[in-house]
Each structure stands twice: as C-alpha cells, then as structure tokens.
C-alpha atoms as a PDB file:
ATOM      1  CA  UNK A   1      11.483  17.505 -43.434  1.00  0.00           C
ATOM      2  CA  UNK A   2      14.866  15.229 -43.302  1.00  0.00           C
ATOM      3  CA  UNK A   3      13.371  14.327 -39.907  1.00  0.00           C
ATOM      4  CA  UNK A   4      10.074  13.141 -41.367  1.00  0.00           C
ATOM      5  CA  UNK A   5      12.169  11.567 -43.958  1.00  0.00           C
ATOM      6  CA  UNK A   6      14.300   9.410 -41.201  1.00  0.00           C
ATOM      7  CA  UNK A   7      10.965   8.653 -39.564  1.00  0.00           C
ATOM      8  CA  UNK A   8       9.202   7.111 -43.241  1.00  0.00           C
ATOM      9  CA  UNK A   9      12.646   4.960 -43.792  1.00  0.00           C
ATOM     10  CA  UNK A  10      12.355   3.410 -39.965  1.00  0.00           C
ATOM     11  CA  UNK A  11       9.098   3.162 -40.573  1.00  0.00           C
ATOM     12  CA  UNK A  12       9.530   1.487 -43.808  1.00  0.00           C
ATOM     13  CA  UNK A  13      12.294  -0.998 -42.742  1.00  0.00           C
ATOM     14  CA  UNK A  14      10.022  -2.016 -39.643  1.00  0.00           C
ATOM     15  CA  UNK A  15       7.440  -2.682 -41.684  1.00  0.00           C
ATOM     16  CA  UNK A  16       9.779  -5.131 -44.194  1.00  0.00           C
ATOM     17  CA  UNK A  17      11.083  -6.527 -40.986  1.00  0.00           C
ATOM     18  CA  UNK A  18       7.591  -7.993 -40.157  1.00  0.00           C
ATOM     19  CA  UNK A  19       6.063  -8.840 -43.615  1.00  0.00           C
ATOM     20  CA  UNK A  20       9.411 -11.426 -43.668  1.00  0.00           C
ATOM     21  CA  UNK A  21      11.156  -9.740 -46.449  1.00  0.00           C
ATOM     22  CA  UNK A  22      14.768 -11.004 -47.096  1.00  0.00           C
ATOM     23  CA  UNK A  23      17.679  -8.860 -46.054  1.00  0.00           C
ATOM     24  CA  UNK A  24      19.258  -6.801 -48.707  1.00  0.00           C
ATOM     25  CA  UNK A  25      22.503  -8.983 -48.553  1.00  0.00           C
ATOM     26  CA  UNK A  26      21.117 -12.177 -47.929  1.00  0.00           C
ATOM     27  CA  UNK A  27      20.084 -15.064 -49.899  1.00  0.00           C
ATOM     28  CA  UNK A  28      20.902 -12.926 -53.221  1.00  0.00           C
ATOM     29  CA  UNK A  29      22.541 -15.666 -54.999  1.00  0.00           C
ATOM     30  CA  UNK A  30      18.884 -17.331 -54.699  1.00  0.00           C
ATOM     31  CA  UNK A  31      16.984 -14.364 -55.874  1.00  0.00           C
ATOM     32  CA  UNK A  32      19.419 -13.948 -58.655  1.00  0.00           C
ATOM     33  CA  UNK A  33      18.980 -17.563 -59.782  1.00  0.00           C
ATOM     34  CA  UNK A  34      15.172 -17.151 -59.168  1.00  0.00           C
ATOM     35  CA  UNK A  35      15.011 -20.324 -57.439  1.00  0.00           C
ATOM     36  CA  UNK A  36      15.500 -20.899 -53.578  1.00  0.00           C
ATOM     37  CA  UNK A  37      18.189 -24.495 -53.490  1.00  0.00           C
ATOM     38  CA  UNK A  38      17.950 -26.082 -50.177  1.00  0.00           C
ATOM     39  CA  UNK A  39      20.114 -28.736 -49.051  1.00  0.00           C
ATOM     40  CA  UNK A  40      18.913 -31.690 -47.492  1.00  0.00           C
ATOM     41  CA  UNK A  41      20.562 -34.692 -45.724  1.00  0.00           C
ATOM     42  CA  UNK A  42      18.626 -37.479 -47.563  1.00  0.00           C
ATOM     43  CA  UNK A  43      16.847 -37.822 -50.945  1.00  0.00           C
ATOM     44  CA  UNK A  44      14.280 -40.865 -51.634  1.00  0.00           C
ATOM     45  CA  UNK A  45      14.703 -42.115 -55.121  1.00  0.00           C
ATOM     46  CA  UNK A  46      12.847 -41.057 -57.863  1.00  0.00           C
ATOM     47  CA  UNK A  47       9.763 -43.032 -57.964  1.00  0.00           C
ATOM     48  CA  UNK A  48       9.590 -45.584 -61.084  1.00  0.00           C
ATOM     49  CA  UNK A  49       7.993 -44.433 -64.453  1.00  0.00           C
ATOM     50  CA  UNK A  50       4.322 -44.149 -63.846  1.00  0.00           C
ATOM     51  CA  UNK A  51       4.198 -44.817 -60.247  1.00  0.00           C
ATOM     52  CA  UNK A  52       2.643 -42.284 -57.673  1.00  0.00           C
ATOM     53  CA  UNK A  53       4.565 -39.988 -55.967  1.00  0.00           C
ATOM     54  CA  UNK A  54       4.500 -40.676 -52.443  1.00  0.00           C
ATOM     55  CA  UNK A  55       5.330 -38.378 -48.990  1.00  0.00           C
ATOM     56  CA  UNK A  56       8.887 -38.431 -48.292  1.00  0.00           C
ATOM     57  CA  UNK A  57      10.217 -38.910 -44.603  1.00  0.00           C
ATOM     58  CA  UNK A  58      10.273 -36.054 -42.348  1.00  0.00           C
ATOM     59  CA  UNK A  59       9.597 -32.613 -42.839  1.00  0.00           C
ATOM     60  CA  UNK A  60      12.327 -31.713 -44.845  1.00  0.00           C
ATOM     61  CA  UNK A  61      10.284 -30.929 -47.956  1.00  0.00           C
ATOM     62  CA  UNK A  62       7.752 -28.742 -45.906  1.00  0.00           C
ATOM     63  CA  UNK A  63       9.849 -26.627 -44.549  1.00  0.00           C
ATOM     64  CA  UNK A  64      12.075 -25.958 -47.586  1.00  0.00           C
ATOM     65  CA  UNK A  65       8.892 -25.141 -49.637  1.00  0.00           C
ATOM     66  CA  UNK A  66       7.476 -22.911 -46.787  1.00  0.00           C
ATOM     67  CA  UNK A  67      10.892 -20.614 -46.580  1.00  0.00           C
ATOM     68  CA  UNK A  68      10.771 -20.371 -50.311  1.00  0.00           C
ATOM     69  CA  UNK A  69       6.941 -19.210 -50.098  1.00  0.00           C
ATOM     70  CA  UNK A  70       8.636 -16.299 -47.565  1.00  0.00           C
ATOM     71  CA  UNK A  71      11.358 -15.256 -49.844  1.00  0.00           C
ATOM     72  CA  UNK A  72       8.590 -15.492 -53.055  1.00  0.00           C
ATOM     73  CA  UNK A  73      10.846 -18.068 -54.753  1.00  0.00           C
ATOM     74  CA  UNK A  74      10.124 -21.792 -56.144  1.00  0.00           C
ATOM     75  CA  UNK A  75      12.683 -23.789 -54.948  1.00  0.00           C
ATOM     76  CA  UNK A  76      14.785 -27.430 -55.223  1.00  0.00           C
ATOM     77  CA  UNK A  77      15.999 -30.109 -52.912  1.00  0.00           C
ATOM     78  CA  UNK A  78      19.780 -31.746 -53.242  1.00  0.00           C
ATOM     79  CA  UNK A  79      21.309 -34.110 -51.051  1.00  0.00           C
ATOM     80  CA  UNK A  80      23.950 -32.920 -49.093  1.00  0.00           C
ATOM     81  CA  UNK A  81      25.405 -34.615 -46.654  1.00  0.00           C
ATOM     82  CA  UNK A  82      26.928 -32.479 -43.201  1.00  0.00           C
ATOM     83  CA  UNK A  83      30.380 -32.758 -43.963  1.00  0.00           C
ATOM     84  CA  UNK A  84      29.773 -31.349 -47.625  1.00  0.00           C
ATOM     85  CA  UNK A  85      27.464 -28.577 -46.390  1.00  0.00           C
ATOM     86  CA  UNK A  86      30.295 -25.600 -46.235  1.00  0.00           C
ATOM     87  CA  UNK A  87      31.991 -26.238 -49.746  1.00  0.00           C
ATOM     88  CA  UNK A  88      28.289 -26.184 -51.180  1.00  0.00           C
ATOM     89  CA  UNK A  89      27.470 -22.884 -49.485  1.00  0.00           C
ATOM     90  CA  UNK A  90      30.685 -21.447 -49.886  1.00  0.00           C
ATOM     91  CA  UNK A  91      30.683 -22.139 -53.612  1.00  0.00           C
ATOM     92  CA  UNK A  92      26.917 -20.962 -53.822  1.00  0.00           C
ATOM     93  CA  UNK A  93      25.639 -23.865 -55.490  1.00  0.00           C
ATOM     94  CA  UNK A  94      23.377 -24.791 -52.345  1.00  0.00           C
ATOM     95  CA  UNK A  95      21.590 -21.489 -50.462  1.00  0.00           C
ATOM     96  CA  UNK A  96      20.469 -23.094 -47.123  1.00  0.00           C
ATOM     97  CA  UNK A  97      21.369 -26.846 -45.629  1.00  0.00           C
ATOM     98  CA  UNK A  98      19.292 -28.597 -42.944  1.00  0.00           C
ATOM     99  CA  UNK A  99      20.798 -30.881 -40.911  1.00  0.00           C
ATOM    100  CA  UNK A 100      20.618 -32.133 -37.538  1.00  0.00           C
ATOM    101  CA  UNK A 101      22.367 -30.197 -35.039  1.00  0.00           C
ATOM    102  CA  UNK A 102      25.993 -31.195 -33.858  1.00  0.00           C
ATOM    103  CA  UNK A 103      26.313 -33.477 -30.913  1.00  0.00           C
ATOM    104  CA  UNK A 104      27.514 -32.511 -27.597  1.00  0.00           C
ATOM    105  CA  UNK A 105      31.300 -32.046 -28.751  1.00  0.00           C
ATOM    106  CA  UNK A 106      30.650 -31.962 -32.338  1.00  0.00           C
ATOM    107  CA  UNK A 107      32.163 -28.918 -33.241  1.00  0.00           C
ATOM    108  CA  UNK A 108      30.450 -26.741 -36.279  1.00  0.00           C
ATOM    109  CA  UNK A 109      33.082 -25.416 -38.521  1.00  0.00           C
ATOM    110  CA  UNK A 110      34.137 -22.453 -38.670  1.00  0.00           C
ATOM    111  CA  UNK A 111      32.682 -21.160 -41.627  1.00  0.00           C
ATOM    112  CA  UNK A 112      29.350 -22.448 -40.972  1.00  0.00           C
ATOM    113  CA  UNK A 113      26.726 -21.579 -38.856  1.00  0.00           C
ATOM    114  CA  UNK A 114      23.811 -22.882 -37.586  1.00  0.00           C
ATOM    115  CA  UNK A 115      20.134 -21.388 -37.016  1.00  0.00           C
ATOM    116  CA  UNK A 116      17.836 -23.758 -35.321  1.00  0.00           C
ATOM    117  CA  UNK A 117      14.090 -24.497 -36.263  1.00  0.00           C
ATOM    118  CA  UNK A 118      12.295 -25.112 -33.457  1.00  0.00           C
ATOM    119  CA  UNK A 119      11.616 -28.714 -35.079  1.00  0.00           C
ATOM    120  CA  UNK A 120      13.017 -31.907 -32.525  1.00  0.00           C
ATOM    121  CA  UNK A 121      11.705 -35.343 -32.941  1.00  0.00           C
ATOM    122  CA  UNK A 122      12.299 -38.505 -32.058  1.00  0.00           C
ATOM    123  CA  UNK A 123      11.511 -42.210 -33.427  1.00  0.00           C
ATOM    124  CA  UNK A 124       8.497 -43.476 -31.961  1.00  0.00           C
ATOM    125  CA  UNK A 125       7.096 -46.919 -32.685  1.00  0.00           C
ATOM    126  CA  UNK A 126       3.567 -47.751 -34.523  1.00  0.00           C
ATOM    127  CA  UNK A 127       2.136 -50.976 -33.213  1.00  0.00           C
ATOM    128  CA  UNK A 128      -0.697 -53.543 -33.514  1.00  0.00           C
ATOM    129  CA  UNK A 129      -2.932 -52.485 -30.726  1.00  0.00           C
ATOM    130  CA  UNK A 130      -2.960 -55.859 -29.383  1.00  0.00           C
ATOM    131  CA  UNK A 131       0.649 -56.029 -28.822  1.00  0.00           C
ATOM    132  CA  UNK A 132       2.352 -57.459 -25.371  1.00  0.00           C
ATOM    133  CA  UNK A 133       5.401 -55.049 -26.511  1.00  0.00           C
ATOM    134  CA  UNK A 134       6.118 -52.083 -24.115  1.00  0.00           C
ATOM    135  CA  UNK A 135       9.857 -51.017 -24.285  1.00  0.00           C
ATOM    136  CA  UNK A 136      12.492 -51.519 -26.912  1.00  0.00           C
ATOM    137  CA  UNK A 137      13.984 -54.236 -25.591  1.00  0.00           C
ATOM    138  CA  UNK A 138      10.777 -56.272 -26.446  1.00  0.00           C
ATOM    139  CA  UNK A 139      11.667 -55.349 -30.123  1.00  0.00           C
ATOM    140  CA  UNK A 140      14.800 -57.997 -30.228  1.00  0.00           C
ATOM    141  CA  UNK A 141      14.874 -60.194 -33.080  1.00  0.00           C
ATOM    142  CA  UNK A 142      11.015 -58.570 -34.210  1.00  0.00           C
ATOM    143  CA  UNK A 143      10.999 -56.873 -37.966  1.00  0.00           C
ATOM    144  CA  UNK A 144      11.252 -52.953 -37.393  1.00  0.00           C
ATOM    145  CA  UNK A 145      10.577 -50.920 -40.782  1.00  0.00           C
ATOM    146  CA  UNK A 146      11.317 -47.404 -41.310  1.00  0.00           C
ATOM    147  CA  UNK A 147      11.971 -44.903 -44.613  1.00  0.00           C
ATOM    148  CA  UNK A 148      15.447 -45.167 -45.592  1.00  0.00           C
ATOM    149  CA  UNK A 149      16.096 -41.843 -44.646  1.00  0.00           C
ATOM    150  CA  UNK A 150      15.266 -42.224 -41.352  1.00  0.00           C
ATOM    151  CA  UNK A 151      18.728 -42.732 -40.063  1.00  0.00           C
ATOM    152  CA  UNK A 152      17.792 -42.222 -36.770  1.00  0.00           C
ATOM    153  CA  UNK A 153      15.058 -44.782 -36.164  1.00  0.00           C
ATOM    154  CA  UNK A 154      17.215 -47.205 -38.045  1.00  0.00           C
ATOM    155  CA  UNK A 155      20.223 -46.793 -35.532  1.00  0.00           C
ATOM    156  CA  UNK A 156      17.185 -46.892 -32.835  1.00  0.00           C
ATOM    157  CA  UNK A 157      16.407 -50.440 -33.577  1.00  0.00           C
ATOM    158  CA  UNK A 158      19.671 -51.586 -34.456  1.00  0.00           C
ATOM    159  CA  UNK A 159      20.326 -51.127 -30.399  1.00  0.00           C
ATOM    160  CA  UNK A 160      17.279 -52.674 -29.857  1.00  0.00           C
ATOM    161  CA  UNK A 161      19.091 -55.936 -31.644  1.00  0.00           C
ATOM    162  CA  UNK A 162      15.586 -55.611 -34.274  1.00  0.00           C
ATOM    163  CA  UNK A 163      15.670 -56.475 -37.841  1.00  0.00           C
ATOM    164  CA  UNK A 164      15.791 -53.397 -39.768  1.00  0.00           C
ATOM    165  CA  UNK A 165      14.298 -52.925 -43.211  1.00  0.00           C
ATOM    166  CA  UNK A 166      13.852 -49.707 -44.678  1.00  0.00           C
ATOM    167  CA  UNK A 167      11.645 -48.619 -47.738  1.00  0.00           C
ATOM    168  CA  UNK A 168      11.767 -45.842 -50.098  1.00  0.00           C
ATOM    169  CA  UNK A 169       9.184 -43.477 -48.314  1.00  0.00           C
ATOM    170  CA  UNK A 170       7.576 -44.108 -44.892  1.00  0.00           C
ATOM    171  CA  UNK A 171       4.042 -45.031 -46.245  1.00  0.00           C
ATOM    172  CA  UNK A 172       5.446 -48.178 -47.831  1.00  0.00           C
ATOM    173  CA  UNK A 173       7.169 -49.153 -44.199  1.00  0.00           C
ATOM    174  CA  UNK A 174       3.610 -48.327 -43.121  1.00  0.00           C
ATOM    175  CA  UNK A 175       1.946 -50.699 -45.514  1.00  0.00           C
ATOM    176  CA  UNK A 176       4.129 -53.239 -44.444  1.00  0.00           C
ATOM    177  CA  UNK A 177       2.691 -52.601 -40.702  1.00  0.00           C
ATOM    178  CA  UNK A 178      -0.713 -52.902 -41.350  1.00  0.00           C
ATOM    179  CA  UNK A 179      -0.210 -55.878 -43.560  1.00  0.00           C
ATOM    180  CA  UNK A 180       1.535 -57.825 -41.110  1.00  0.00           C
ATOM    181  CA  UNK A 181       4.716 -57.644 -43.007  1.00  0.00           C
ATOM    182  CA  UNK A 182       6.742 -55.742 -39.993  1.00  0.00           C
ATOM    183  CA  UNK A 183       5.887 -55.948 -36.407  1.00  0.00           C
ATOM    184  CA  UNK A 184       6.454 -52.345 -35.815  1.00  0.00           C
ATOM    185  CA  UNK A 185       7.034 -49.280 -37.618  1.00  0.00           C
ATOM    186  CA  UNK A 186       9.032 -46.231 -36.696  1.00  0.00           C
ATOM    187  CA  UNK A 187       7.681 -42.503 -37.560  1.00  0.00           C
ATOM    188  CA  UNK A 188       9.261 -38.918 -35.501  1.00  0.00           C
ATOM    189  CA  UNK A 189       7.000 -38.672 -32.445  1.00  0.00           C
ATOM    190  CA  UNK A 190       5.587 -35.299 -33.828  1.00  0.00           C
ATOM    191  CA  UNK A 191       3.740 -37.136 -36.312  1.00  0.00           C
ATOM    192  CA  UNK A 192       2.854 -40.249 -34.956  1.00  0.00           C
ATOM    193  CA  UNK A 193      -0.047 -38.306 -32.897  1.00  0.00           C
ATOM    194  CA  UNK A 194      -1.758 -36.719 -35.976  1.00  0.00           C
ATOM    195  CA  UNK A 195      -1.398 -40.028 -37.575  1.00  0.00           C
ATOM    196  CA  UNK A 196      -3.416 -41.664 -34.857  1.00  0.00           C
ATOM    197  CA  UNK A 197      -6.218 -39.682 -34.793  1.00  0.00           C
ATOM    198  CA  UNK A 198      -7.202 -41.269 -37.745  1.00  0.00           C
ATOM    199  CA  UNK A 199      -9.660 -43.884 -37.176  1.00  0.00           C
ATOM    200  CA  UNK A 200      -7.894 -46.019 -39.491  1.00  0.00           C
ATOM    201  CA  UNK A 201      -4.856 -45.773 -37.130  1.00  0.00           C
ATOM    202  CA  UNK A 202      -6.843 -46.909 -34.103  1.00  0.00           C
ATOM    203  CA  UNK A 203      -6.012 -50.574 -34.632  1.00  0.00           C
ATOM    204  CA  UNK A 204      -2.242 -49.865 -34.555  1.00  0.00           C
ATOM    205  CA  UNK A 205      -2.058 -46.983 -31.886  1.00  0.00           C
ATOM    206  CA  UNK A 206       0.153 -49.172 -29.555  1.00  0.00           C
ATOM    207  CA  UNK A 207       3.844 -47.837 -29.340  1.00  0.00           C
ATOM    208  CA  UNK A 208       6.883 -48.451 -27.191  1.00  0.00           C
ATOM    209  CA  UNK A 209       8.110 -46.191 -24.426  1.00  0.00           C
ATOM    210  CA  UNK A 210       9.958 -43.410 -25.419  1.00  0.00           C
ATOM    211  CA  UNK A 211      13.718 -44.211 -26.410  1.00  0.00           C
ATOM    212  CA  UNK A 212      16.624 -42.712 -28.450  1.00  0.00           C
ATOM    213  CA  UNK A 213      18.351 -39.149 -29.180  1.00  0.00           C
ATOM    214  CA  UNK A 214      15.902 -36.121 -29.908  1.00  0.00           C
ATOM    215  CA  UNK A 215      17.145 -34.985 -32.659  1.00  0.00           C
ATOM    216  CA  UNK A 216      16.700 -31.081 -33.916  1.00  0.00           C
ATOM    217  CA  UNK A 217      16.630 -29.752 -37.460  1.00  0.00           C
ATOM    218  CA  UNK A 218      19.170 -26.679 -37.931  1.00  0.00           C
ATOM    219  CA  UNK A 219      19.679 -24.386 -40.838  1.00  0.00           C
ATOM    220  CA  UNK A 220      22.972 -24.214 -41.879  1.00  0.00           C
ATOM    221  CA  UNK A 221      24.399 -21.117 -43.384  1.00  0.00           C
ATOM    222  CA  UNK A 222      27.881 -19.138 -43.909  1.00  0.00           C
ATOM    223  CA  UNK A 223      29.077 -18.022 -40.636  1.00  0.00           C
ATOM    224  CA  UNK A 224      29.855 -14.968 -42.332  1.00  0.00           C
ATOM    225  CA  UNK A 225      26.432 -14.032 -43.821  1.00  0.00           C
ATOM    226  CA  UNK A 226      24.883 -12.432 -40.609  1.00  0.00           C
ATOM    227  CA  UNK A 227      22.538 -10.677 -42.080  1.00  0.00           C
ATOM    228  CA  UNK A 228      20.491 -14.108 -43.526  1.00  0.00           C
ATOM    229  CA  UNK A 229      21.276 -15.843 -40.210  1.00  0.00           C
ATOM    230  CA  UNK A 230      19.389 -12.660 -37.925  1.00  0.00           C
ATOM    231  CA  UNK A 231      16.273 -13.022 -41.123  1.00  0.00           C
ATOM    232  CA  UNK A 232      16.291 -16.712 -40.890  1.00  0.00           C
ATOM    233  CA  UNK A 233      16.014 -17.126 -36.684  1.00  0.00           C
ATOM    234  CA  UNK A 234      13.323 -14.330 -36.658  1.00  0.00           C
ATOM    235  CA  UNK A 235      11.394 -16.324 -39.522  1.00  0.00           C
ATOM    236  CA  UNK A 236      11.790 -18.751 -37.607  1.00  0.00           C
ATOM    237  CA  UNK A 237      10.485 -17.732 -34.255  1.00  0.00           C
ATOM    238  CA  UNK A 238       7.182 -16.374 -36.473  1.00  0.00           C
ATOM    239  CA  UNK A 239       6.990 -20.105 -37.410  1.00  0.00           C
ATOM    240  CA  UNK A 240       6.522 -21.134 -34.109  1.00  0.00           C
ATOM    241  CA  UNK A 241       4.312 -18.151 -33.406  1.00  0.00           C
ATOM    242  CA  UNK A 242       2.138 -18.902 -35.791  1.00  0.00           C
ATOM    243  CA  UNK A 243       1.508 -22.740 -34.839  1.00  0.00           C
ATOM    244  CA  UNK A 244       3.789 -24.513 -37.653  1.00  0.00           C
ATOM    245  CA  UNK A 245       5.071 -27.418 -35.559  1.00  0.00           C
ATOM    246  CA  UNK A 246       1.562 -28.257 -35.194  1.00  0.00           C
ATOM    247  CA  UNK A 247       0.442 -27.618 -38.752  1.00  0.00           C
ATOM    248  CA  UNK A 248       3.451 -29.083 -40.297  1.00  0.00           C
ATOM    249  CA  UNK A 249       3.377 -32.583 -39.132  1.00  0.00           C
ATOM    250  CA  UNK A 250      -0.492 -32.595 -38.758  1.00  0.00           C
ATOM    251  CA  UNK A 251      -0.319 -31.871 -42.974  1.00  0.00           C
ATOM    252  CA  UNK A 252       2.445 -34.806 -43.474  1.00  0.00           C
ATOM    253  CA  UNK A 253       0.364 -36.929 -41.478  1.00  0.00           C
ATOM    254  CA  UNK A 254      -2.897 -36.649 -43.316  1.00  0.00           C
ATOM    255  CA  UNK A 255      -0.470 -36.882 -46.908  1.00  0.00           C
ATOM    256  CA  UNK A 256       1.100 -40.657 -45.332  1.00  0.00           C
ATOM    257  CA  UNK A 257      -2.306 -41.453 -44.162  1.00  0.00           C
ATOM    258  CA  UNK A 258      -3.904 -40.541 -47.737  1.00  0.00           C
ATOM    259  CA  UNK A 259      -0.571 -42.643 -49.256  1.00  0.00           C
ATOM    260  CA  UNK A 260      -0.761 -45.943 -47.136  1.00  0.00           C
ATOM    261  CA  UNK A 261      -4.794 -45.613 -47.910  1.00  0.00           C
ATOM    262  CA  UNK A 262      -4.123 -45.948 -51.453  1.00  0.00           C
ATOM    263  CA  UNK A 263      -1.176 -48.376 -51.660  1.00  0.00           C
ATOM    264  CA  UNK A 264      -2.477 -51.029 -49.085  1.00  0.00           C
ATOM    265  CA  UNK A 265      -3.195 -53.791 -51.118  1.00  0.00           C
ATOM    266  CA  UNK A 266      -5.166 -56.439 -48.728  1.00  0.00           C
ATOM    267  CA  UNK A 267      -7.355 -55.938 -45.593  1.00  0.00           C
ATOM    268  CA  UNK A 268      -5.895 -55.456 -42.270  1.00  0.00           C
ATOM    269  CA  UNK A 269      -3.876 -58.586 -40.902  1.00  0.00           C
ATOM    270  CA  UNK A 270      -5.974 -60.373 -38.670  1.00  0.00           C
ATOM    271  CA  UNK A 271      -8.719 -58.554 -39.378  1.00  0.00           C
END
C-alpha cells in the first residue's frame, strides 16, 4: 500500500512536471499577487488619447504574456533597466526580468541569475528593392530609422556613421521606409523574414549584409530561487520544442505588417 502510495505521488509530480505547473516555491509572490510582473528593459510611451495602439519592438511583450499563460496568471510590464534588475527581484516588486545576456566579461551579480530563452537576434536592414546598398558602410550619412527601444540597431548605425532617428514603435520607423522618409529601416533578423513574405514587403526586401552583436534574451531571476530557475529553463526548452521562435516572430510580424498597413498615409514612394 505505502508502496503504491510512493508510486501515485511520482507519478503525480511527473505528471505536474510536464503540464508546466510552477514549482511549489517558485514564483509565489506572483501567484499571491494574482498577477505575473515581468521586467523589461524598454517601455514605448503610452500612445496619445485616442490613438491606436501599435506593436511594440521586439518580443518582449510575447513572451511575458506567454509565461503568464503557463503559470495561469495575467500579467504587467515595467521598465527595468539591468543594473536595477536585483534590488527589484530581491524586494519582490518585479517576478522575472529579461534582459540581454552579459557580454564576454560582464560579470552577472551574485544574487542574480540568468536562464536563457533560446531567443538571439540581430538588426537587419529593410530596403527599397532597388537599392545599390550592400554592406553597412554604404549606410554613411543615409537616414537609418528604428523603434526607440531598439538600442541595438541604433548603436548598429551609429558605427555605420548613419543618421539615426528612432520612433515610438517600429511600424512608425516602417512607415517612414515605405514613404521615402528613411532610406533604411532596422528590424531583429528573426522577423524581418516573416515580414517579407508579405507581398506588400516585396518592394522593400533588399537588406544589407549581416553586421553587429547577436544579441540573446535571458531571464533574470534570484540566484537563490533554484527551484523557478530549473521550471523556467525546462519551460523554456518546451518553447523551443514546440516551434515558438518560429511562431513568435511570425505573429509580431503579421501585427507590424497589419500596423504600417493602417498608418501609411500616401502610396509607396516612387511608386
């Protein structure tokens, strides 16, 4: 009998194990508050009064609201910035952070660990089809728009001696593509083939060979909370299992698409 007993509770905790359940002693400070607060490196303004909400860069958003669909929880974003991230999780008022992981000698500190997604990108460029432009260099003194949170692309074409401007969300950089405003736009390569399987997207399918950091999207939790950090890589490995690094940016891709459709105000420059 206490055998068969031994056997059901293995049984059972297998069973929680692969339905994604949250460990007993993690992430309790999110189930207590009912809501799941995840910690992001950048928030886009609050649109005006009225206006549409747009897509914000990356896929920051996604994959907050996906973990909080696992745990059964709504959730919110706040902007936290790296060097903030342990205070907030120590003092509970954030439950996760992403972030990009540390650089070669970057060290982590102490208290915090990190859990990686799976998710790396990289700027890549969206360009006129008819463009001469092949490498970054050929992007010196040309306009190169990006979201504002897309630190990345925006230290990209600052090497490339380009003019940065950044916009609110990375359909209105978009816009300003297709409208002949920028000479090239900069989206995370993950994306930028989903987008161009659009036929809208044809025209401006031209890019620039690759260039810059790949950058990968971490979870960052207390170093001391194992148990969350052992729940959160094996969530993450079903991720990838189940395709989400495809699904993911082929869903914020279709949003941007649907976003630039609906703000672009005047036909395609030159035609």
């Amino acid at each position: 009998m206490r055998r068969a007993f031994c056997l059901l509770i293995g049984v059972s905790a297998l069973l929680s194990a692969a339905s994604g359940a949250a460990p007993a002693d993690g992430l309790a400070a999110a189930r207590q508050r009912g809501e799941l607060v995840v910690g992001v490196p950048y928030l886009a303004p609050a649109p005006a009064a009225g206006a549409k909400i747009r897509t914000p860069e990356g896929l920051d958003l996604a994959m907050a609201e996906k973990l909080a669909q696992d745990l059964g929880l709504p959730f919110s974003l706040r902007q936290v910035a790296a060097a903030d991230a342990a205070r907030l999780l120590a003092a509970g008022e954030v439950d996760v952070v992403l972030a990009d992981r540390a650089q070669p000698g970057q060290a982590l500190p102490a208290s915090l660990a990190a859990v990686a997604t799976g998710y790396a990108a990289r700027p890549k460029a969206v360009i006129r089809s008819d463009t001469r432009m092949r490498q970054g260099s050929d992007a010196r003194g040309r306009s190169v728009c990006m979201a504002e949170a897309a630190v990345g692309a925006q230290a990209l074409a600052r090497s490339w001696g380009a003019v940065v401007r950044t916009y609110r969300v990375p359909s209105d950089a978009l816009v300003a593509v297709r409208e002949g405003g920028c000479d090239i736009g900069l989206v995370d390569d993950a994306v930028w083939e989903p987008l161009m399987r659009f036929p809208e997207w044809k025209k401006f399918s031209a890019t620039l060979g690759a260039d810059g950091a790949r950058q990968e999207r971490v979870w960052l939790l207390p170093a001391a909370d194992t148990a969350t950090q052992a729940w959160l890589d094996a969530r993450m490995r079903e991720w990838a299992r189940a395709g989400a690094w495809k699904a993911l940016p082929a869903k914020w891709a279709r949003d941007v698409a649907f976003d630039v459709y609906l703000d672009q105000e005047v036909a395609d420059c030159h035609g």
